[in-house]
Protein backbone atom coordinates (compact mmCIF):
# COMPACT_ATOMS: atom_id res chain seq x y z
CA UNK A 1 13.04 -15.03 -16.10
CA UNK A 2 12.63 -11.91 -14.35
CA UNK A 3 11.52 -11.46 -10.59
CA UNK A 4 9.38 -8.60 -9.22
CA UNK A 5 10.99 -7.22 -5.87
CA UNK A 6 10.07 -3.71 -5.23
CA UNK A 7 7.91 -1.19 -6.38
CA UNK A 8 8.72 2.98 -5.13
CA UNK A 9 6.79 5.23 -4.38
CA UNK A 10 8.14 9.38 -3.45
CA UNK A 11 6.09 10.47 -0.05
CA UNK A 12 6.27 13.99 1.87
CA UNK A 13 6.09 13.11 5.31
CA UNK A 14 8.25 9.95 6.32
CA UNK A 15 7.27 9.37 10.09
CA UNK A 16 3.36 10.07 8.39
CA UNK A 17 4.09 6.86 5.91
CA UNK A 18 6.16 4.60 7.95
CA UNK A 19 3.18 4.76 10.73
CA UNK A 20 0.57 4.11 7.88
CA UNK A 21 2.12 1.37 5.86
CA UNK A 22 3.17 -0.37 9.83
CA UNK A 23 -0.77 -0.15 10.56
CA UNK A 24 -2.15 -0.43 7.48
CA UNK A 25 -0.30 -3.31 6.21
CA UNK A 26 2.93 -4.72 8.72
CA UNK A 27 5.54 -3.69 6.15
CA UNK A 28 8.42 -2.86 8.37
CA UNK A 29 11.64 -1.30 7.70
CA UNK A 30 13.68 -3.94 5.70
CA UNK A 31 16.86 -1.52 4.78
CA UNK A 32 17.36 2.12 4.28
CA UNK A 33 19.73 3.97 2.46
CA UNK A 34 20.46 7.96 3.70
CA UNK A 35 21.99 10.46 1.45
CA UNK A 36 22.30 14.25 1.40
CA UNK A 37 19.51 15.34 -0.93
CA UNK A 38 16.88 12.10 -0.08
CA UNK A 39 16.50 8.80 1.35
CA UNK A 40 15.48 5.41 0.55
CA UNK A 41 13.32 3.44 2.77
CA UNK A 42 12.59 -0.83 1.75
CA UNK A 43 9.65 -1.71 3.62
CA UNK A 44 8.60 -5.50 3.88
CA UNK A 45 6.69 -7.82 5.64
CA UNK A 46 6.80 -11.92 6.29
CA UNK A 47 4.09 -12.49 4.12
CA UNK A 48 6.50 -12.03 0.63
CA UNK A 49 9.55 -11.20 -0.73
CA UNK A 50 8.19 -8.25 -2.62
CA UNK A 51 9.51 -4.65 -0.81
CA UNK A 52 7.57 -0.80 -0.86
CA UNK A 53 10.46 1.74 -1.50
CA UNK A 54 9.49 5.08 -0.27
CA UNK A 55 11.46 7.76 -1.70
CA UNK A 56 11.71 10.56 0.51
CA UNK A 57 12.99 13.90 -1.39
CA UNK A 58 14.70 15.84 1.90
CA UNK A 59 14.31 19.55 0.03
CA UNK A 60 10.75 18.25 -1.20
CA UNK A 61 7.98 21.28 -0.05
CA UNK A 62 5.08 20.72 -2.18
CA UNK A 63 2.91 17.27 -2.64
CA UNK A 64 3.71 15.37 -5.40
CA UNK A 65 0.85 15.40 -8.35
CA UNK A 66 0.48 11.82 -8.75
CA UNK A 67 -1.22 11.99 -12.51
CA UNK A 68 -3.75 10.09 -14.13
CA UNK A 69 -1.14 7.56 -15.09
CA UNK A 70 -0.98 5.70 -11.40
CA UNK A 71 -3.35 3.21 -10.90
CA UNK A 72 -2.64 1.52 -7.70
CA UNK A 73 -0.72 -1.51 -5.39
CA UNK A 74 -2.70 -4.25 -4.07
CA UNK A 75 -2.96 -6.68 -1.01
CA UNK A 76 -4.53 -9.62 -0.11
CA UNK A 77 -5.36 -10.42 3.10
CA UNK A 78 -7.17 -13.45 4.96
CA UNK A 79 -10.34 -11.63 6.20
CA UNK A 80 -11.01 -8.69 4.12
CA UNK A 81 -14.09 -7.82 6.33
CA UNK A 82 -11.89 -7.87 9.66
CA UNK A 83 -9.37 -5.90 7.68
CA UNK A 84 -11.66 -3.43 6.62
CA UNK A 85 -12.89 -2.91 10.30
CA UNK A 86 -9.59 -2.47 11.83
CA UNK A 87 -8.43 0.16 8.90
CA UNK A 88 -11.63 1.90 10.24
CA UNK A 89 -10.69 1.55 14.09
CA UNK A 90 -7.14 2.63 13.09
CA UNK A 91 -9.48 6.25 11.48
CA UNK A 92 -7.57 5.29 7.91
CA UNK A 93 -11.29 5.13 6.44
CA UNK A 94 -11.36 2.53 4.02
CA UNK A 95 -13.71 2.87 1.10
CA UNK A 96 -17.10 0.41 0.69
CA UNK A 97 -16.23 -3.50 0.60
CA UNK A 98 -17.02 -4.35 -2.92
CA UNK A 99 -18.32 -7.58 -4.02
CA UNK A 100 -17.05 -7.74 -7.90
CA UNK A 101 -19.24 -10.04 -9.96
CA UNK A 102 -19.27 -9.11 -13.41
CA UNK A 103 -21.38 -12.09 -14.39
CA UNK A 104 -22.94 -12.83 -11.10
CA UNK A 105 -20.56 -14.86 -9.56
CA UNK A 106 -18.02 -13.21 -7.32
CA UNK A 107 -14.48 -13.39 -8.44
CA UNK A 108 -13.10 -10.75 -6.01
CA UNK A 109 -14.12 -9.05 -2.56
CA UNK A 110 -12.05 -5.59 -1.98
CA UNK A 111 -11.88 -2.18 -0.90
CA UNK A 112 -9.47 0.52 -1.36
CA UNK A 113 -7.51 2.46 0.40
CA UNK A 114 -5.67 5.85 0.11
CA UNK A 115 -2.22 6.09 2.04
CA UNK A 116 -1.64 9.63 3.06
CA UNK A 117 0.21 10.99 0.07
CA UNK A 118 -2.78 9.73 -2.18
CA UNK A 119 -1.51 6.50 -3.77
CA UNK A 120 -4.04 3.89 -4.28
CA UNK A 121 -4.30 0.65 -2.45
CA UNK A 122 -6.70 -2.34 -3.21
CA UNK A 123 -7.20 -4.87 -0.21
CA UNK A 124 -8.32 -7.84 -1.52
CA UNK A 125 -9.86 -11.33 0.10
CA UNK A 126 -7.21 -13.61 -0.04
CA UNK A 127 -8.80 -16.24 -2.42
CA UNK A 128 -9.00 -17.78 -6.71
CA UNK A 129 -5.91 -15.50 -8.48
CA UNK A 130 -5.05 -13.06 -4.81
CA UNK A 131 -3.40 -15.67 -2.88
């Protein structure tokens, strides 16, 4: 049986995505790997065993163009309402809290969130299938 461990991402700005990601979301530098042309940077937290790899492309001078094929990582957290507030303290500006009931019963409370190269992150209440 395969086991999910990491998913990578390529950002500009390293110090710029280590500070959001540490903010944002307490993933900390698990392991990083430097080599001439780029680096690899694990970022994880105690709350899984699942790791953010930012790829940072040293000679890189232009934002990556991140498609209409990325959809987006997501979180959950315990209080999605004090998350959302702190994100907004922090000036990361959070989108709306969304209540998601399709048929009228909520199944999920979220909001998203853009890091600063772009990439997509839902926050979702920790509860049901997001635990």
């Amino acid at each position: 049986m395969a086991k999910m461990i990491h998913s990578m991402i390529r950002v500009m700005d390293e110090a710029r995505s280590l500070a959001f990601y540490k903010d944002a979301f307490g993933l900390e530098i698990a392991q990083r790997f430097d080599f001439e042309t780029f680096s690899l940077i694990y970022l994880s937290n105690a709350e899984s065993s699942f790791e953010l790899e930012l790829t940072v492309n040293k000679d890189r001078e232009t934002p990556y163009e991140l498609g209409n094929g990325y959809g987006h990582l997501a979180v959950s957290v315990e209080d999605v309402d004090a998350e959302h507030a702190r994100l907004t303290a922090l000036g990361h500006h959070p989108r709306k809290l969304v209540d998601f009931a399709p048929a009228g019963k909520v199944i999920a409370r979220f909001f998203f969130i853009a890091d600063p190269d772009g990439y997509e992150i839902e926050v979702l209440q920790r509860a049901g299938r997001y635990l």
